[in-house]
PDB file of N, CA and C in Angstrom:
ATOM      1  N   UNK A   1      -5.634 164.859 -96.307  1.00  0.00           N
ATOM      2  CA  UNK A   1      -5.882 164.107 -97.500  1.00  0.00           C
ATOM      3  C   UNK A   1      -4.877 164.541 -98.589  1.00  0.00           C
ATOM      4  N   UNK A   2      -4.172 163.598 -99.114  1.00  0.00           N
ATOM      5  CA  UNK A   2      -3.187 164.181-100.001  1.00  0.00           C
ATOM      6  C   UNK A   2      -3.841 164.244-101.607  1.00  0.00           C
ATOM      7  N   UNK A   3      -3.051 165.707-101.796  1.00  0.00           N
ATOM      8  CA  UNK A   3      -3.612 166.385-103.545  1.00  0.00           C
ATOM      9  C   UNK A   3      -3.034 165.368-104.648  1.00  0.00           C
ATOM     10  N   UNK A   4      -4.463 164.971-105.527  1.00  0.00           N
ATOM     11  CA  UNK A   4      -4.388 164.162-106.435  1.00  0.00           C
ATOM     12  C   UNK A   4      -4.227 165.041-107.453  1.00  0.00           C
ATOM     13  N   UNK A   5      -3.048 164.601-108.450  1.00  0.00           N
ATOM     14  CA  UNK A   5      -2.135 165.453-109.560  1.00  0.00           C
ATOM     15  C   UNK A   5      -3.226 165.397-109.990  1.00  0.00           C
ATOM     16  N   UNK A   6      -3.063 167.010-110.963  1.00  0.00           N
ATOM     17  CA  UNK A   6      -4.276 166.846-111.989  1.00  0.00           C
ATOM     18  C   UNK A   6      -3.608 167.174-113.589  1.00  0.00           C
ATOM     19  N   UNK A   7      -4.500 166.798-114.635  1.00  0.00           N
ATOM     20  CA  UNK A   7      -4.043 166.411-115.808  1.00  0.00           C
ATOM     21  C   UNK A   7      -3.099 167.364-116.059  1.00  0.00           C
ATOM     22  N   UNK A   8      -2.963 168.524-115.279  1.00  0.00           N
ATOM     23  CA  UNK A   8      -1.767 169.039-116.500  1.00  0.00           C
ATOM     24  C   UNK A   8      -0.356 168.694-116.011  1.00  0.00           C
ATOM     25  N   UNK A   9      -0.503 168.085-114.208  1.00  0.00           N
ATOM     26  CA  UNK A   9       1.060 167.812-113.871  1.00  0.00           C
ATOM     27  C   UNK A   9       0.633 166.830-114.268  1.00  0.00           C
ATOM     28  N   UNK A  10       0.374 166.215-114.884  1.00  0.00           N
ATOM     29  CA  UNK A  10       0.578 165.145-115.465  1.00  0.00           C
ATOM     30  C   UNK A  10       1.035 165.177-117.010  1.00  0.00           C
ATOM     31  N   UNK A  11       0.779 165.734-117.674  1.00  0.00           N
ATOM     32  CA  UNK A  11       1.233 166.208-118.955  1.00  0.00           C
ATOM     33  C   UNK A  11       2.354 166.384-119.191  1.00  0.00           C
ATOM     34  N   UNK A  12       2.384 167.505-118.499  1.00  0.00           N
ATOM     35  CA  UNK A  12       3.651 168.429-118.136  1.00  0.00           C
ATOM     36  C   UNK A  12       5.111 167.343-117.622  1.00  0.00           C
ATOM     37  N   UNK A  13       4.872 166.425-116.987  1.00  0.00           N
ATOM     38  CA  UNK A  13       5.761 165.165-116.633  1.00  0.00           C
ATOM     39  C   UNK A  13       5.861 164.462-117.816  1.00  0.00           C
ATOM     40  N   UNK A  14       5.042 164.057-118.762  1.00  0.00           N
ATOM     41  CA  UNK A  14       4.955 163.311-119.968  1.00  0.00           C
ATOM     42  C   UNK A  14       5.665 163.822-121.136  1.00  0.00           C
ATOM     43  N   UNK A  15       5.612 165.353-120.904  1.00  0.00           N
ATOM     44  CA  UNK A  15       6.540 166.223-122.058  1.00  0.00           C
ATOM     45  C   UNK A  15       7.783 166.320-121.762  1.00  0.00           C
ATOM     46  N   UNK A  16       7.915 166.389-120.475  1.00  0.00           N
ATOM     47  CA  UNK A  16       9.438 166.155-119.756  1.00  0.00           C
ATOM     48  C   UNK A  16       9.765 165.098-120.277  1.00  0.00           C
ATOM     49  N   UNK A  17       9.111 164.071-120.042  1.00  0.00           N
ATOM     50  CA  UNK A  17       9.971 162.402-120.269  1.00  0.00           C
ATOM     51  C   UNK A  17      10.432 162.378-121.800  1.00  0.00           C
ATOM     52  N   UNK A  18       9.357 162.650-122.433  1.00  0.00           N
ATOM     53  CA  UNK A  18       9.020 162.128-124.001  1.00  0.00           C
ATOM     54  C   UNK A  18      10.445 163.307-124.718  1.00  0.00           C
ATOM     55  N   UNK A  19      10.692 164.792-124.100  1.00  0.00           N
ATOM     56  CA  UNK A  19      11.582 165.774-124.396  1.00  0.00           C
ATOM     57  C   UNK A  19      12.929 165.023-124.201  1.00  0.00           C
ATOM     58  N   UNK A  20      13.197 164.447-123.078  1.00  0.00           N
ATOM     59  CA  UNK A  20      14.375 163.973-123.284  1.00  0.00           C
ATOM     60  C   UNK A  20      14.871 162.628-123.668  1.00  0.00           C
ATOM     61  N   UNK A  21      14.009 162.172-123.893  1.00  0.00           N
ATOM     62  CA  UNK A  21      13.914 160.995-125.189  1.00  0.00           C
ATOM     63  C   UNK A  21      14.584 161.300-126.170  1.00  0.00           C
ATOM     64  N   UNK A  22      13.688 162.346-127.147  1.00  0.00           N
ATOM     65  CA  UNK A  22      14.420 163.326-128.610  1.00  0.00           C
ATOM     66  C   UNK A  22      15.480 163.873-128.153  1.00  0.00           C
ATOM     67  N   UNK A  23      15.941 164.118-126.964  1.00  0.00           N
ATOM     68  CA  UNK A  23      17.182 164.990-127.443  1.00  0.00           C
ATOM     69  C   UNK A  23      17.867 163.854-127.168  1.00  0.00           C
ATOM     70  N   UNK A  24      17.851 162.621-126.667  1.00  0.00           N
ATOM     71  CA  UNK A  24      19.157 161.786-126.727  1.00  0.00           C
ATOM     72  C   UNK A  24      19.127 160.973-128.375  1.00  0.00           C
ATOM     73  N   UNK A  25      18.115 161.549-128.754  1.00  0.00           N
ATOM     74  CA  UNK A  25      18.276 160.640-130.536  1.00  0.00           C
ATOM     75  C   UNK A  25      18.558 161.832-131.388  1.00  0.00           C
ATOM     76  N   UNK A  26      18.856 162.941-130.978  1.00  0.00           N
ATOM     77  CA  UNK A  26      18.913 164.304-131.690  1.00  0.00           C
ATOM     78  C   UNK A  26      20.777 164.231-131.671  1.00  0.00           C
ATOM     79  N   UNK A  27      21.577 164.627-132.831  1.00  0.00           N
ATOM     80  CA  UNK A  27      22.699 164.478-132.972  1.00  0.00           C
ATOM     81  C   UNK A  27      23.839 165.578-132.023  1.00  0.00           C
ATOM     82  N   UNK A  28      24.631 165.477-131.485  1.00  0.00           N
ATOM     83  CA  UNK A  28      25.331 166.030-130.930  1.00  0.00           C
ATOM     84  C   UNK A  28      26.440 166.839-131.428  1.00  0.00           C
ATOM     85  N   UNK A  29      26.344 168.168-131.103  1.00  0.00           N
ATOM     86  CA  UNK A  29      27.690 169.134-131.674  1.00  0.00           C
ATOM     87  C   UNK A  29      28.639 168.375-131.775  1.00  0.00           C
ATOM     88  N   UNK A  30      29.801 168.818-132.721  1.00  0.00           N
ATOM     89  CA  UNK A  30      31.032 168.395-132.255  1.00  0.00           C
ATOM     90  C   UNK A  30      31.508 169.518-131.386  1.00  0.00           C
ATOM     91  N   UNK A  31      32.704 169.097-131.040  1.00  0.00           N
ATOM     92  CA  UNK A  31      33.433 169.658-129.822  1.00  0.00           C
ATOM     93  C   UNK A  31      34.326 170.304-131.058  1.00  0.00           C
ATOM     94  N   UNK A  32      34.848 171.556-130.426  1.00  0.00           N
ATOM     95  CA  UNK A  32      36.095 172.452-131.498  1.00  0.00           C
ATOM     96  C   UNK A  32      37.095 171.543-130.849  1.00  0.00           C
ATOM     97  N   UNK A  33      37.169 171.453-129.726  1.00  0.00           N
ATOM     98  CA  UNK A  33      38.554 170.743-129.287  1.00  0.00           C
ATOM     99  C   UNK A  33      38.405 169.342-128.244  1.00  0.00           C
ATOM    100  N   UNK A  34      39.232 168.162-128.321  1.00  0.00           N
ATOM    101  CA  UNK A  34      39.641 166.967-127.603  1.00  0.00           C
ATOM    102  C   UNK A  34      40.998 167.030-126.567  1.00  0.00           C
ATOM    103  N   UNK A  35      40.090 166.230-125.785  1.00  0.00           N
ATOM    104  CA  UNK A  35      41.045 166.089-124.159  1.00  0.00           C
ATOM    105  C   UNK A  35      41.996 164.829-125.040  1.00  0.00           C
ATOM    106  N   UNK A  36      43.078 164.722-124.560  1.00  0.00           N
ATOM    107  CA  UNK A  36      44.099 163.890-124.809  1.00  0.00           C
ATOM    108  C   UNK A  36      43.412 162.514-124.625  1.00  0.00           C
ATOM    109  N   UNK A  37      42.296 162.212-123.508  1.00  0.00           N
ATOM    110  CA  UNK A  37      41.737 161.007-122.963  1.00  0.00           C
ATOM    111  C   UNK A  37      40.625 161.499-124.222  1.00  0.00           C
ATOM    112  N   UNK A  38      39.526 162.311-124.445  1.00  0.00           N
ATOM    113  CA  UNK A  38      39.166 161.761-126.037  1.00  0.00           C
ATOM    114  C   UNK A  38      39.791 160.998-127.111  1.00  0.00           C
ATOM    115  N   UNK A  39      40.902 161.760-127.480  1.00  0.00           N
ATOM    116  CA  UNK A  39      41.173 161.177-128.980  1.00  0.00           C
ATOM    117  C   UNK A  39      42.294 159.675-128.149  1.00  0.00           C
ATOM    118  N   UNK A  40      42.910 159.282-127.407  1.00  0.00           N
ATOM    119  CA  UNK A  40      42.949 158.108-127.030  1.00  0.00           C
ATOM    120  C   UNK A  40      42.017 157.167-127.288  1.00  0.00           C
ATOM    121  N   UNK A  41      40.917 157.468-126.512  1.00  0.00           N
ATOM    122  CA  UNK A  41      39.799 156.139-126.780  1.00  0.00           C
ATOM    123  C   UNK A  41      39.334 156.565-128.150  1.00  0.00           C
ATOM    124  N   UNK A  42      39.161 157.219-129.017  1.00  0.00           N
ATOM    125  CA  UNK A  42      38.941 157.510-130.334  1.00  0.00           C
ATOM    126  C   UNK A  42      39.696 156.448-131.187  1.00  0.00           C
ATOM    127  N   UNK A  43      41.181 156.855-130.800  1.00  0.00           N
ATOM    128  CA  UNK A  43      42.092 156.075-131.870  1.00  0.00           C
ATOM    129  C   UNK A  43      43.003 154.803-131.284  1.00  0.00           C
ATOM    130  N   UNK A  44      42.079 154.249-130.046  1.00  0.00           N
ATOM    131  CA  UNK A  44      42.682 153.163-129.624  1.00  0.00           C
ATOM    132  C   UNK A  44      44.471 153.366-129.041  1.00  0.00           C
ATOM    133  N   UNK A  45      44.719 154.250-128.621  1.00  0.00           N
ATOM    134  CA  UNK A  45      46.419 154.613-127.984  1.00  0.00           C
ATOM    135  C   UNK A  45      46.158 154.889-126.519  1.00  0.00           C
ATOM    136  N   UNK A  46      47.447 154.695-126.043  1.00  0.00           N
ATOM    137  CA  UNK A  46      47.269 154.675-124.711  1.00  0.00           C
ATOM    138  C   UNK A  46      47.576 156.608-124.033  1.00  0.00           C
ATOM    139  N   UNK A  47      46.953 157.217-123.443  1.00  0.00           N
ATOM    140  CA  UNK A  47      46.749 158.591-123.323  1.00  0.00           C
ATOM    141  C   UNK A  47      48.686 159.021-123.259  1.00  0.00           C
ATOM    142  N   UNK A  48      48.943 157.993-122.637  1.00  0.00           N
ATOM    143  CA  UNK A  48      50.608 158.437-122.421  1.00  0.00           C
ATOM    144  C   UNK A  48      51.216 158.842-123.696  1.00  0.00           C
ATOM    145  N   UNK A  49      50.931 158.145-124.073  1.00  0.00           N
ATOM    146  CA  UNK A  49      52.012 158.214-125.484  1.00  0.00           C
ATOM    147  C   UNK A  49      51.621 159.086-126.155  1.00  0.00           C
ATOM    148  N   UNK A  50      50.470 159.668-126.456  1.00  0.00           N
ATOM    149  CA  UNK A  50      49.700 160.936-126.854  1.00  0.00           C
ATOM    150  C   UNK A  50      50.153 162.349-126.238  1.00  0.00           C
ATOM    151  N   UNK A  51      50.537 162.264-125.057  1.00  0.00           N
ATOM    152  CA  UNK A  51      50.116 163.172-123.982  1.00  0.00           C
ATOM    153  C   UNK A  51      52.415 163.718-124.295  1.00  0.00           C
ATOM    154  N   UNK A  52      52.688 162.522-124.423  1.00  0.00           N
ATOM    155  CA  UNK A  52      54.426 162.863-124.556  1.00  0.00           C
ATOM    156  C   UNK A  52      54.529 163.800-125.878  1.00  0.00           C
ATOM    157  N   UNK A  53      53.973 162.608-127.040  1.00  0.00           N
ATOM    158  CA  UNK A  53      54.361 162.482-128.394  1.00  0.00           C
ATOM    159  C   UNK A  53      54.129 164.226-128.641  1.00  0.00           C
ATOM    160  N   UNK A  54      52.782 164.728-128.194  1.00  0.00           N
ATOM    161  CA  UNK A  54      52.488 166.110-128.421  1.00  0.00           C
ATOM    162  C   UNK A  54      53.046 166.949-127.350  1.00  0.00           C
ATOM    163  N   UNK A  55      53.701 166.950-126.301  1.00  0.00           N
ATOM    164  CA  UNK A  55      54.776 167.337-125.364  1.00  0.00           C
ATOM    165  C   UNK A  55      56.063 167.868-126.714  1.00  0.00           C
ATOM    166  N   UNK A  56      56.377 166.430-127.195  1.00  0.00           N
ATOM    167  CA  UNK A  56      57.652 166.727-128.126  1.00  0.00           C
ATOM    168  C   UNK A  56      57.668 167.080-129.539  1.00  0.00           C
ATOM    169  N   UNK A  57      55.487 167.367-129.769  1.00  0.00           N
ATOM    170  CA  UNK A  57      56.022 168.248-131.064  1.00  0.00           C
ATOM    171  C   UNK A  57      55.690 167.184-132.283  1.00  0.00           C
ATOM    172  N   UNK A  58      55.451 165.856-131.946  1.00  0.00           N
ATOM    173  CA  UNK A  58      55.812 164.788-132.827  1.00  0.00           C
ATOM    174  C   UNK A  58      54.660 164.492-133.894  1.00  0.00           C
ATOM    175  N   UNK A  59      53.290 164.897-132.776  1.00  0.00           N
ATOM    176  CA  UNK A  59      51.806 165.017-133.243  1.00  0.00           C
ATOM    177  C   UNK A  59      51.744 166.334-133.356  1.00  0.00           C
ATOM    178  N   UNK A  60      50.573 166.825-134.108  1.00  0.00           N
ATOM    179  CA  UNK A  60      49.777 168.092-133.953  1.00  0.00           C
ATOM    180  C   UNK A  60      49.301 168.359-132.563  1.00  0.00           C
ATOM    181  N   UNK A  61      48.739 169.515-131.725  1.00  0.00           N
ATOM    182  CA  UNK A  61      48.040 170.175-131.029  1.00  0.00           C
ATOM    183  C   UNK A  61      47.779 171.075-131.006  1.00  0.00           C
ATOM    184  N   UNK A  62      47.519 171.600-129.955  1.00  0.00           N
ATOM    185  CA  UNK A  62      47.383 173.066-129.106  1.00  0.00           C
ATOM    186  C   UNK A  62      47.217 173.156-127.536  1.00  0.00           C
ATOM    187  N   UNK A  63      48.199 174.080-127.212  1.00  0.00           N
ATOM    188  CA  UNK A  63      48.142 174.305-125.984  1.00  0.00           C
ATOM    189  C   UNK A  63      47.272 175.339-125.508  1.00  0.00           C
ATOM    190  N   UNK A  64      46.772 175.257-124.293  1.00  0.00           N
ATOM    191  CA  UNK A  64      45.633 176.002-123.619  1.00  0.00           C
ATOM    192  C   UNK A  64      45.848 176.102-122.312  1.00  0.00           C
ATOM    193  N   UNK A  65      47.401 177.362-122.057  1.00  0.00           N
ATOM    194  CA  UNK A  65      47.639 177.300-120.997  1.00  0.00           C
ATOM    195  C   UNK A  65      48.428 175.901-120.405  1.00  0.00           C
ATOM    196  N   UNK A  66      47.921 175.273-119.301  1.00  0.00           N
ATOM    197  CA  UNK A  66      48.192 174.107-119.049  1.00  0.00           C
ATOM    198  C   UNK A  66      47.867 172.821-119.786  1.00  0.00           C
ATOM    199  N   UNK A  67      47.031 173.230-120.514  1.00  0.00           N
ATOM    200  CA  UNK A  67      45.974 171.908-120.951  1.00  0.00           C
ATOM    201  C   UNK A  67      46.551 171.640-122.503  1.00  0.00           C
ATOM    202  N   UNK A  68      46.032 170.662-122.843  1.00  0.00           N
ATOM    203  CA  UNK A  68      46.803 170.364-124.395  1.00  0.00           C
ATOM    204  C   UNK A  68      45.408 169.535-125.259  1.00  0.00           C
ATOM    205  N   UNK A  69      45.223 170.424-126.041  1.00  0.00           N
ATOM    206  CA  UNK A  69      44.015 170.026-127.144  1.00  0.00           C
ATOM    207  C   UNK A  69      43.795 169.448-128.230  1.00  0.00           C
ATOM    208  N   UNK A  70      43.384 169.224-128.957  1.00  0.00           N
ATOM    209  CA  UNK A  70      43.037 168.338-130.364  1.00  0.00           C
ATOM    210  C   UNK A  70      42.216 168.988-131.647  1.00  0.00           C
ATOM    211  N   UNK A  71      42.323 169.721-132.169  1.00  0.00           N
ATOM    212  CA  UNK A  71      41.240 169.510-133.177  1.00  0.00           C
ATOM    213  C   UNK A  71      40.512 168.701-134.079  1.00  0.00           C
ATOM    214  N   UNK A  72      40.145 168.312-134.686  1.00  0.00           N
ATOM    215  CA  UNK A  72      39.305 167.355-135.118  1.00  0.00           C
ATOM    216  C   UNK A  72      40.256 167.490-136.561  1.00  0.00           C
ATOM    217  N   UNK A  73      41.320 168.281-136.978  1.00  0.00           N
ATOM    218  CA  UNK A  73      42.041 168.392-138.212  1.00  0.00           C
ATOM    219  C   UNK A  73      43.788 167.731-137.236  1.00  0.00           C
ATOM    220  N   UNK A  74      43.588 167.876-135.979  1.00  0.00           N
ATOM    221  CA  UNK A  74      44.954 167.318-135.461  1.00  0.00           C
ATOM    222  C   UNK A  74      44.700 166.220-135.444  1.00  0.00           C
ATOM    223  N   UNK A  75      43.384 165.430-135.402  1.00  0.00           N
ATOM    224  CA  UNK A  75      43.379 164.104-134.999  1.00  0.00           C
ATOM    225  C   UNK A  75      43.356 163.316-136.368  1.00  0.00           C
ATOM    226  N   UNK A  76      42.523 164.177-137.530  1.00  0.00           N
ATOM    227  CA  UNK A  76      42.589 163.310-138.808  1.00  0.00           C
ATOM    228  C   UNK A  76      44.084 162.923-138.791  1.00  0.00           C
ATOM    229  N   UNK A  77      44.998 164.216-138.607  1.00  0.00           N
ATOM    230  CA  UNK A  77      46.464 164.094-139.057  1.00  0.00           C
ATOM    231  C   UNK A  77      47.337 162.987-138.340  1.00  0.00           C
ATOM    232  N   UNK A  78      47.052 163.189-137.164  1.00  0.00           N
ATOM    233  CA  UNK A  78      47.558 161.778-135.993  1.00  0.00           C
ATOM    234  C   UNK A  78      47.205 160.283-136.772  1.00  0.00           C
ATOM    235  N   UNK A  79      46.140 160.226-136.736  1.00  0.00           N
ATOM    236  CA  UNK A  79      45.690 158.993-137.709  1.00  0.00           C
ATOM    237  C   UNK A  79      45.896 159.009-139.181  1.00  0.00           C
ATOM    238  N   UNK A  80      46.024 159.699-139.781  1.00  0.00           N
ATOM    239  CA  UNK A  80      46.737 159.872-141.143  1.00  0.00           C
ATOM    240  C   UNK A  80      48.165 158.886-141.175  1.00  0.00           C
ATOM    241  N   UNK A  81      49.152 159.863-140.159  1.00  0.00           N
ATOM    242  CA  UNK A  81      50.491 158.914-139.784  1.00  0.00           C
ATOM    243  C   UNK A  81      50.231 157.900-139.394  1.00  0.00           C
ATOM    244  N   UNK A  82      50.101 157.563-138.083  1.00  0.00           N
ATOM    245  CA  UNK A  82      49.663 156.157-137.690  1.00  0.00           C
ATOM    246  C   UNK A  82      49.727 155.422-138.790  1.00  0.00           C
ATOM    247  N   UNK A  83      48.548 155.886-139.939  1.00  0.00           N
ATOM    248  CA  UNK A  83      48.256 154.565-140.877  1.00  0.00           C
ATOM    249  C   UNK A  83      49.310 154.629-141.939  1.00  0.00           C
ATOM    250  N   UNK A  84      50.022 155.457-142.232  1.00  0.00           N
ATOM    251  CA  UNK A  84      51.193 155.868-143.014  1.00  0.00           C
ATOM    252  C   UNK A  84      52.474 154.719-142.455  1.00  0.00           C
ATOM    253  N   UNK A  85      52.683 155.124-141.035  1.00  0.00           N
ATOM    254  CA  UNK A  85      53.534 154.321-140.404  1.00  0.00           C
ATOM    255  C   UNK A  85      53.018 152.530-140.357  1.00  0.00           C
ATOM    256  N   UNK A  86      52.101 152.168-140.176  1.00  0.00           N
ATOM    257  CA  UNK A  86      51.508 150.868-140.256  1.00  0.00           C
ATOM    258  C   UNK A  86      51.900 150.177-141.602  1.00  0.00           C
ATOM    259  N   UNK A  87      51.669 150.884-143.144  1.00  0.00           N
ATOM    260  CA  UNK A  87      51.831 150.479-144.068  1.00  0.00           C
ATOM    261  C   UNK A  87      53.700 150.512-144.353  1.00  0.00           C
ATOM    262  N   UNK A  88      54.537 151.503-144.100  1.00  0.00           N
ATOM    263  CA  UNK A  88      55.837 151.123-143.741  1.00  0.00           C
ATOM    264  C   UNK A  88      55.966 150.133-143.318  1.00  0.00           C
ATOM    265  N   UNK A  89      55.932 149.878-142.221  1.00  0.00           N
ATOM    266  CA  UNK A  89      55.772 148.608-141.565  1.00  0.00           C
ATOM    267  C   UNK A  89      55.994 147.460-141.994  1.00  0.00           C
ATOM    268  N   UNK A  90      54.283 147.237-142.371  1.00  0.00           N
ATOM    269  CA  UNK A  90      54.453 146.054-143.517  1.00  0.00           C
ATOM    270  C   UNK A  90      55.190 145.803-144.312  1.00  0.00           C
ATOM    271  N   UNK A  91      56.184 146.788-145.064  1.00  0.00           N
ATOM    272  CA  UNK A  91      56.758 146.377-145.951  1.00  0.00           C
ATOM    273  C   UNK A  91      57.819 146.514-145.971  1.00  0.00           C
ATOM    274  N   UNK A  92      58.334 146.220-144.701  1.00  0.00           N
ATOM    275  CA  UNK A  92      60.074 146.073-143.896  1.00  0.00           C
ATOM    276  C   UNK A  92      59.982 144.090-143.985  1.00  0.00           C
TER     277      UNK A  92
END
C-alpha cells in the first residue's frame, strides 16, 4: 500500500515552491565584472567588435589571464563614446 504524504511533506513542498517564487522577484547582485557576450547584448554591438576594439586598447577593460572583462565603470565609458561618436556624426 503506498505512504500517503502527510501534512508536513506537504508544507514543506509549498515553502519550497512559494521560496522560489520570492527569490525570482527579489533583485539580483550585480556582477563586479562582464563577459564580452554581456555587455554586447547590453549595448546592442556585435561581440566581435568588442572583443578586437578592447584587444587594441580602444575601449576600457581588464584582462584575467586569458579572459577579458568589463566593469560596470568600463561599460558606462564604452557607451559614453559610442554616444559621443553618434552625435559627431550627426553633425558631419
Amino acid at each position: 500500500m503506498p505512504k500517503k504524504p502527510d501534512k508536513i511533506d506537504e508544507l514543506v513542498k509549498e515553502i519550497r515552491r512559494l521560496s522560489s517564487k520570492v527569490d525570482a522577484l527579489l533583485p539580483q547582485p550585480e556582477k563586479s565584472f562582464y563577459t564580452i557576450k554581456d555587455v554586447a547584448r547590453m549595448l546592442s554591438l556585435p561581440e566581435t567588435w568588442l572583443a578586437q576594439k578592447a584587444r587594441e586598447g580602444k575601449i576600457p577593460s581588464t584582462e584575467f589571464g586569458f579572459y577579458r572583462r568589463f566593469s560596470k565603470a568600463d561599460i558606462e565609458a564604452i557607451n559614453k563614446g559610442l554616444k559621443l561618436e553618434d552625435e559627431r556624426n550627426k553633425g558631419e
